[in-house]
Protein backbone atom coordinates (compact mmCIF):
# COMPACT_ATOMS: atom_id res chain seq x y z
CA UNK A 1 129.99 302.17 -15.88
CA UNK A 2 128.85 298.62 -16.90
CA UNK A 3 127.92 297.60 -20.54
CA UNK A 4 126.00 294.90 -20.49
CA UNK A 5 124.74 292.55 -23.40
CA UNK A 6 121.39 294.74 -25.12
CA UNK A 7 118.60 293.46 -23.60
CA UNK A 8 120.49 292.43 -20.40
CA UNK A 9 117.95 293.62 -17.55
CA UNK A 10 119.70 294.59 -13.64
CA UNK A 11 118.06 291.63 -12.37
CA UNK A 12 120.13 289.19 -15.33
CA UNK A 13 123.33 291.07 -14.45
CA UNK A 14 122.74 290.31 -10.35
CA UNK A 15 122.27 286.70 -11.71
CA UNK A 16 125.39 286.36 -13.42
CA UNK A 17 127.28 288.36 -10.97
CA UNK A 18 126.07 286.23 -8.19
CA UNK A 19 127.10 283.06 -10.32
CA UNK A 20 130.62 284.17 -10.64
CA UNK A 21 130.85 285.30 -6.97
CA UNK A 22 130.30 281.24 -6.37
CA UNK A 23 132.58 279.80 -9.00
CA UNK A 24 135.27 282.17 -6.50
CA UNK A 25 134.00 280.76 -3.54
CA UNK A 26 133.91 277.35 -4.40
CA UNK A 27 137.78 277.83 -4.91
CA UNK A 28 138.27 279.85 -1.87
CA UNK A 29 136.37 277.26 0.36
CA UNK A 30 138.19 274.55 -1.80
CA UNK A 31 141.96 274.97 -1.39
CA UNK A 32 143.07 279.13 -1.11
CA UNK A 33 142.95 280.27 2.29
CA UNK A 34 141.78 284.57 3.27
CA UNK A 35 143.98 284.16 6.61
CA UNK A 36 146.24 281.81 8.30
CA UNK A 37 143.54 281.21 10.82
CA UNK A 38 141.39 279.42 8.24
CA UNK A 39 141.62 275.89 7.48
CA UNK A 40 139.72 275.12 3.95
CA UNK A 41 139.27 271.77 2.43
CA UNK A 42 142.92 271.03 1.05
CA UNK A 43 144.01 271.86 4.74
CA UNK A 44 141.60 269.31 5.91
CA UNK A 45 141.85 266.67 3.92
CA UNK A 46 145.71 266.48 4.36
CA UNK A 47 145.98 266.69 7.53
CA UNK A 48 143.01 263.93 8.16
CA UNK A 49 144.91 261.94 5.42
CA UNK A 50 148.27 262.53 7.29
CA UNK A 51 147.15 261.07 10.98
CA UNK A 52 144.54 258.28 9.16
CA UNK A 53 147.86 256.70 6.93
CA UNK A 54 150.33 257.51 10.26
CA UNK A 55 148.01 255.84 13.03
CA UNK A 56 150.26 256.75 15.70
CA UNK A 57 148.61 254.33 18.23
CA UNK A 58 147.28 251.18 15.94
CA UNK A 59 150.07 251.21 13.08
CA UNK A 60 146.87 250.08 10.82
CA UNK A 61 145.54 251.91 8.05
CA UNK A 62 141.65 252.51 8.43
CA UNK A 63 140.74 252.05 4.99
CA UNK A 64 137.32 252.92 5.59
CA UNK A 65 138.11 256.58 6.65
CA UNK A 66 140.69 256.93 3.77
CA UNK A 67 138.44 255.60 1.12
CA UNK A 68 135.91 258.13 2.59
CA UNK A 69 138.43 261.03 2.36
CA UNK A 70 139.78 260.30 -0.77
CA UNK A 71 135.99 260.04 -1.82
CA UNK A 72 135.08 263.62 -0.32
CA UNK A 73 138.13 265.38 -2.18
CA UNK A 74 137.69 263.86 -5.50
CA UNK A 75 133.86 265.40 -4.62
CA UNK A 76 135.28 268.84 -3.92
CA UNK A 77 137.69 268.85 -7.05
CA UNK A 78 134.96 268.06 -9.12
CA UNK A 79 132.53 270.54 -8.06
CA UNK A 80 135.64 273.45 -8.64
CA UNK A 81 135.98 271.97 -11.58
CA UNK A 82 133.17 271.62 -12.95
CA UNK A 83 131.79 275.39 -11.55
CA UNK A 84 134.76 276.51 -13.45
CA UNK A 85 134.38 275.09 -16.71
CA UNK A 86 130.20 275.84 -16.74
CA UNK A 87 131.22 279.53 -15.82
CA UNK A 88 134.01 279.42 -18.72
CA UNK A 89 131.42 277.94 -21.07
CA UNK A 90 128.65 280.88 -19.56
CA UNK A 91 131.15 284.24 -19.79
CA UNK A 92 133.91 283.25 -22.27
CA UNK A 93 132.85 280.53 -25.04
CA UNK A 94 129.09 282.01 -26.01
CA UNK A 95 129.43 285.74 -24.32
CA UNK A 96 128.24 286.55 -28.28
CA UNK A 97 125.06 284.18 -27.86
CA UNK A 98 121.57 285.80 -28.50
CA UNK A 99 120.66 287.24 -25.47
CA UNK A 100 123.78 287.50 -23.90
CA UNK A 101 125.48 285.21 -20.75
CA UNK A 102 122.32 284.58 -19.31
CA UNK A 103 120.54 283.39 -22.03
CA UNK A 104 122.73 280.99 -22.36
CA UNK A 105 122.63 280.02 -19.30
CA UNK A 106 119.11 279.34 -18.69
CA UNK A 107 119.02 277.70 -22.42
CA UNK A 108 121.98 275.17 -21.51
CA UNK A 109 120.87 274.59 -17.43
CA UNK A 110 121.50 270.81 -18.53
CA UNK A 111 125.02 271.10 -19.85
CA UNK A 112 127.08 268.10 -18.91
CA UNK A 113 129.32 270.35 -17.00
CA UNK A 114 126.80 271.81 -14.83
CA UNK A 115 125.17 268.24 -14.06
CA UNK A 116 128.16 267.11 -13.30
CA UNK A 117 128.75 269.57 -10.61
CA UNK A 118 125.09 268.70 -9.45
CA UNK A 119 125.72 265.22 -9.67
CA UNK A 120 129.11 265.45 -7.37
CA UNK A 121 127.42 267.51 -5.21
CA UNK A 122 123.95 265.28 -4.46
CA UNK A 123 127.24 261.97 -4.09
CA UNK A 124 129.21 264.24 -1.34
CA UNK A 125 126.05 264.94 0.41
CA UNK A 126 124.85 261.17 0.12
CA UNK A 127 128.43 260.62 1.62
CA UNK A 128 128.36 262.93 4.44
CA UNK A 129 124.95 262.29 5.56
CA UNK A 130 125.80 258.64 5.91
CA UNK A 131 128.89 259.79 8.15
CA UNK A 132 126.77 261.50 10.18
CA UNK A 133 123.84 258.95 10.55
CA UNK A 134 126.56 256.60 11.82
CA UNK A 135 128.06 258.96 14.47
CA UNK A 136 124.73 259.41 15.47
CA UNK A 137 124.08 255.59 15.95
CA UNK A 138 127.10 255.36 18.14
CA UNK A 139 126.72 258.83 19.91
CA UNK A 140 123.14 256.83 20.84
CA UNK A 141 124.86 253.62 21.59
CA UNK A 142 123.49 251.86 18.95
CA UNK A 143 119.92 252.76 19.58
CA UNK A 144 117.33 251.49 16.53
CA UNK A 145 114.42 253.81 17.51
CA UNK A 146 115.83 256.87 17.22
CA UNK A 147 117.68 256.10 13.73
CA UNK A 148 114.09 255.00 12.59
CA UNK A 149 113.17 258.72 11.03
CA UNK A 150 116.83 259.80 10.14
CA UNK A 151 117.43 256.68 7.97
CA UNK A 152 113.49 257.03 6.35
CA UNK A 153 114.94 260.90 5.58
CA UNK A 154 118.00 259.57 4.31
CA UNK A 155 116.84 257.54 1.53
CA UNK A 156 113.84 259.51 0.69
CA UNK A 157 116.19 262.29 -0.13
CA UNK A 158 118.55 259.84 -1.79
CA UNK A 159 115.50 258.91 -4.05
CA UNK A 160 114.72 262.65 -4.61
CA UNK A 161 118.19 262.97 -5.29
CA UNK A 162 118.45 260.84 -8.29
CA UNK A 163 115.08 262.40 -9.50
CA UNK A 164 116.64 265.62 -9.21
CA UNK A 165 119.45 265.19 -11.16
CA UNK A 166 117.58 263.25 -14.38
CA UNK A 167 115.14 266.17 -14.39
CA UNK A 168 117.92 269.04 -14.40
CA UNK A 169 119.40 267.05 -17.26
CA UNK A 170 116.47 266.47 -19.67
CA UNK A 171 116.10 269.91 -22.56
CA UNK A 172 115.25 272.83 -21.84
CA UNK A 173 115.39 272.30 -18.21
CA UNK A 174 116.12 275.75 -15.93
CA UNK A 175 117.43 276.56 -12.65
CA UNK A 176 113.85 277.92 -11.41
CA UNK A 177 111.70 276.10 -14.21
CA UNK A 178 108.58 274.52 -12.57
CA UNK A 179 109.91 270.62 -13.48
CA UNK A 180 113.25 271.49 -11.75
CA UNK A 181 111.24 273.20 -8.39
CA UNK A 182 109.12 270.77 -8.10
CA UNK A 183 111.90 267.80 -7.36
CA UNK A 184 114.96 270.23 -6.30
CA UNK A 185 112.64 271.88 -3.64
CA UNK A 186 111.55 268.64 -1.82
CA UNK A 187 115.05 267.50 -2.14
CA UNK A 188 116.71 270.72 -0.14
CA UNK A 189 113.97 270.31 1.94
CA UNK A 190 114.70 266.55 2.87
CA UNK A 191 118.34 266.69 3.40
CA UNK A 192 118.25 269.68 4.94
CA UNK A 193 115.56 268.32 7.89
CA UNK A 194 117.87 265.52 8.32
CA UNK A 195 120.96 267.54 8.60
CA UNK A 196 119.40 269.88 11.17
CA UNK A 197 117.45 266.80 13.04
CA UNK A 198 121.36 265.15 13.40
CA UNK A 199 122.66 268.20 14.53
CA UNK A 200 120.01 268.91 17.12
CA UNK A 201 120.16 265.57 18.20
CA UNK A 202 123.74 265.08 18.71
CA UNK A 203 124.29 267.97 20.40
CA UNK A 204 121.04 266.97 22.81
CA UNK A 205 123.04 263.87 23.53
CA UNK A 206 126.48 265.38 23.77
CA UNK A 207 125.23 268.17 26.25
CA UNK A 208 123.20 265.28 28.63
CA UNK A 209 126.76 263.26 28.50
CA UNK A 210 129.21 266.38 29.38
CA UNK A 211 128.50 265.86 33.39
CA UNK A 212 129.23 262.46 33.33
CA UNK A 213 132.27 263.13 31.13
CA UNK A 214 133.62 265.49 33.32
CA UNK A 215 133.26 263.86 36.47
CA UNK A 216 134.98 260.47 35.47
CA UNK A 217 137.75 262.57 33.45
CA UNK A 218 138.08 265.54 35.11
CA UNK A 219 137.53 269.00 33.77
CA UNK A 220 141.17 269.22 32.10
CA UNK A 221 140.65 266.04 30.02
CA UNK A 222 137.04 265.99 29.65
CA UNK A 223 138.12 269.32 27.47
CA UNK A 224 138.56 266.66 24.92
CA UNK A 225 135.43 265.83 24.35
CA UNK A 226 132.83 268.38 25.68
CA UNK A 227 134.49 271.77 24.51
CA UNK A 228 132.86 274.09 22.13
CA UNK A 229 134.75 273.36 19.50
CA UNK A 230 134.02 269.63 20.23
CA UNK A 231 130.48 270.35 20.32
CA UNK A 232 130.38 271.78 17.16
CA UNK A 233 132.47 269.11 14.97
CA UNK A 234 131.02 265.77 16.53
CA UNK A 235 126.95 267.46 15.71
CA UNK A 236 128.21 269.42 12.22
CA UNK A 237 126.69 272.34 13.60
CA UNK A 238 127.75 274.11 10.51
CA UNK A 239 126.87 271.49 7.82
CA UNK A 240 123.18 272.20 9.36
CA UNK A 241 123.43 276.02 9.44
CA UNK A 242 124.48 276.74 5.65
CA UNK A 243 122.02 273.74 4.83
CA UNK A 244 119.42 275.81 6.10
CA UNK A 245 120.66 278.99 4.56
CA UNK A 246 120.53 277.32 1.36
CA UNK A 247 116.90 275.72 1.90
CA UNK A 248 115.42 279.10 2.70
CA UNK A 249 117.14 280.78 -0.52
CA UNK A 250 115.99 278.41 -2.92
CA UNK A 251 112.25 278.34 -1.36
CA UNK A 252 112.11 281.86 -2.29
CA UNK A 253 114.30 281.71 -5.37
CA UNK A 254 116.78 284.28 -4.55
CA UNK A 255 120.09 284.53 -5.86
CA UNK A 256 121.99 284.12 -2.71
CA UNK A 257 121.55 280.71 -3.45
CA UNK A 258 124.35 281.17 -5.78
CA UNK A 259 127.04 282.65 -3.29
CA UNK A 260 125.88 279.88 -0.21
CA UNK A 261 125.75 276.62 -2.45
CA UNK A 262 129.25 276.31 -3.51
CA UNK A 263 130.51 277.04 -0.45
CA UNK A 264 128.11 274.16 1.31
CA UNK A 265 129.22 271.91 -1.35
CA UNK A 266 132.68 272.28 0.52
CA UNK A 267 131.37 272.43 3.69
CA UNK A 268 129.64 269.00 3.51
CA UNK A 269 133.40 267.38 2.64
CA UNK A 270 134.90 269.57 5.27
CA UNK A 271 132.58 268.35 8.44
CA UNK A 272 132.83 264.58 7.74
CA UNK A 273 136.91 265.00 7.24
CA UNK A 274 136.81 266.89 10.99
CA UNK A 275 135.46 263.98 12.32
CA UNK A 276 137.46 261.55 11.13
CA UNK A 277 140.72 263.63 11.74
CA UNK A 278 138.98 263.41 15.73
CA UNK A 279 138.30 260.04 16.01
CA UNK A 280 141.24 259.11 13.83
CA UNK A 281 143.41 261.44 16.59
CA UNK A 282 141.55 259.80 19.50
CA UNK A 283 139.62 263.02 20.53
CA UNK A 284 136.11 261.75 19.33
CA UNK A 285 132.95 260.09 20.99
CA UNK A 286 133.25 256.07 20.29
CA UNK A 287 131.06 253.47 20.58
CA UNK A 288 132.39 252.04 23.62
CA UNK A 289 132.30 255.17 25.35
CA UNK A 290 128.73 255.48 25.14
CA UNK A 291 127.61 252.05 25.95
CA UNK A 292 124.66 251.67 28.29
CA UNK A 293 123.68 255.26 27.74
CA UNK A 294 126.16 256.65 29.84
CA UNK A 295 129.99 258.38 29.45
CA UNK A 296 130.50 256.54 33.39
CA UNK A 297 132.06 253.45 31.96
CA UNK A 298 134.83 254.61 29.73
CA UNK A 299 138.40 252.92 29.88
CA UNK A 300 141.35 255.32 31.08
CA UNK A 301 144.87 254.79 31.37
CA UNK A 302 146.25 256.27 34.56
CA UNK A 303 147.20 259.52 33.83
CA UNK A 304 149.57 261.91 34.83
CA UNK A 305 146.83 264.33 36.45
CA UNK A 306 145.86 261.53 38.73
CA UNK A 307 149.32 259.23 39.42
CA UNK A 308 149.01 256.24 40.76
CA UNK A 309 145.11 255.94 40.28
CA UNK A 310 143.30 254.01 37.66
CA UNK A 311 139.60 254.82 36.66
CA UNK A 312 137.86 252.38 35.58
CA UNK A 313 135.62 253.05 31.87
CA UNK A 314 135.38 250.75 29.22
CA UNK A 315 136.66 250.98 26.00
CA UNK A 316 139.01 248.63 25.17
CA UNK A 317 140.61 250.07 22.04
CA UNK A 318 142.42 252.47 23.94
CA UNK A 319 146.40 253.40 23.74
CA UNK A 320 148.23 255.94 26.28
CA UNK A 321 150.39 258.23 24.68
CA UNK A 322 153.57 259.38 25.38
CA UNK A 323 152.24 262.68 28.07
CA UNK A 324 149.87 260.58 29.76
CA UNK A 325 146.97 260.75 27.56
CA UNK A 326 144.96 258.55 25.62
CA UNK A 327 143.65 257.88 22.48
CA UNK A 328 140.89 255.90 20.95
CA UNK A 329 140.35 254.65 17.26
CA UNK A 330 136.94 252.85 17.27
CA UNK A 331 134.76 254.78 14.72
């Protein structure tokens, strides 16, 4: 049977548990893994780090994608980090305050810790929308008009972002205090429309491209780029989905916030390091292979499925490998 701090209502103990159930997420998502079968952010980031510094095919560094991964994992650390120490401060240091945990809690909303972790998070999602915007403006070959309203989303929600976070950490700011809401909510709102808008329209433009994929590759290679799993990295399908989980928790002010939010603050490191593990590896959409509109003109090597033929595509950057393959490393 519980004992909680006099005073302490059901509703301030679902809080708190709810709070701690994220500070274990976070770490789960973060760098402990519940099976072999899932790959977490640790997993991720070494193994994108791994084939980035080894570029089998190039023998060049692309310090572009390492600064970005070594720029999404010092974003990850610091939200665990931070979590931790605001839940330490929360259940351990001032479990005696007036009130009990959660008074505290809502008192000290702007503790350096906790804006810290806000602060890391709003940077990882600035960083991971940008990734995505810029797969989008190759996945469209470089078309202007439809970046126009993703890019006017992107740095209205940057601007909301900064907002945010100066709000959260004047006094006696509150996680569900009316000054907080009223930027946090348009915020959540913002990047969450752009993440889902990418998503959708990726995938549109992946889905339209898979016929002419498959019948200048073949069905066997064409694997490489149109599967499922493909599908679901190159858009950040799942970036989108707990986005949109945490949108519609926050609009109504429930606590599930508190469970989904850590985890999508490792989820938006996570989707940007799975694409540049794919195009780092050769098995994502490039620039080249989308030029003109259409997946018809991309360069192959003859491969061993088809000896003695060549295909002719056009992307120059291209490298066979040692079963017959290819790769390409234009981001």
């Amino acid at each position: 049977m519980p004992f909680p701090q006099p005073g302490e209502s059901a509703a301030d103990l679902w809080l708190e548990r709810s709070n701690f159930a994220g500070v274990v997420l976070s770490g789960v998502f973060y760098g402990q893994s519940l099976s072999e079968e899932v790959c977490l952010h640790l997993a991720v980031f070494s193994v994108s780090t791994y084939f980035v510094i080894k570029a089998p095919a190039t023998g060049k560094i692309s310090w572009t994608f390492l600064s970005l991964l070594i720029g999404f994992i010092i974003v990850g650390t610091l939200q665990v980090a931070s979590a931790a120490r605001f839940g330490e401060l929360v259940w351990i240091d001032n479990r005696g305050y007036t009130g009990g945990p959660i008074a505290w809690y809502h008192s000290h909303y702007n503790d350096p810790s906790n804006i810290l972790g806000l602060g890391t998070f709003i940077f990882g999602n600035f960083l991971a929308d940008g990734v995505l915007l810029y797969r989008l403006f190759v996945i469209w070959d470089r078309n202007y008009f439809v970046m126009i309203i993703p890019v006017m989303a992107y740095l209205a929600s940057t601007a909301l972002s900064v907002v945010a976070v100066f709000q959260a950490a004047q006094p006696n700011s509150a996680r569900w205090s009316h000054s907080t809401v009223v930027f946090e909510l348009p915020y959540w709102a913002l990047t969450t429309g752009l993440n889902v808008l990418i998503t959708l329209v990726l995938a549109f433009r992946l889905i339209r491209m898979r016929r002419a994929v498959v019948e200048t590759l073949g069905e066997v290679h064409a694997k490489l780029y149109t599967s499922v799993i493909a599908m679901i990295v190159e858009s950040a399908v799942i970036y989108a989905a707990v986005g949109l989980i945490c949108i519609i928790t926050f609009a109504v002010g429930s606590n599930i916030l508190n469970f989904v939010e850590p985890i999508l603050g490792q989820i938006l490191c996570i989707c940007p390091e799975l694409i540049i593990l794919r195009v780092t590896y050769g098995r994502a959409w490039t620039r080249n292979m989308t030029e003109n509109n259409s997946a018809r003109r991309v360069l192959v090597r003859p491969m061993s499925v088809m000896p003695g033929k060549q295909t002719t595509l056009s992307v120059p950057a291209v490298a066979s490998t040692s079963d017959g393959s290819f790769e390409s490393f234009d981001f």
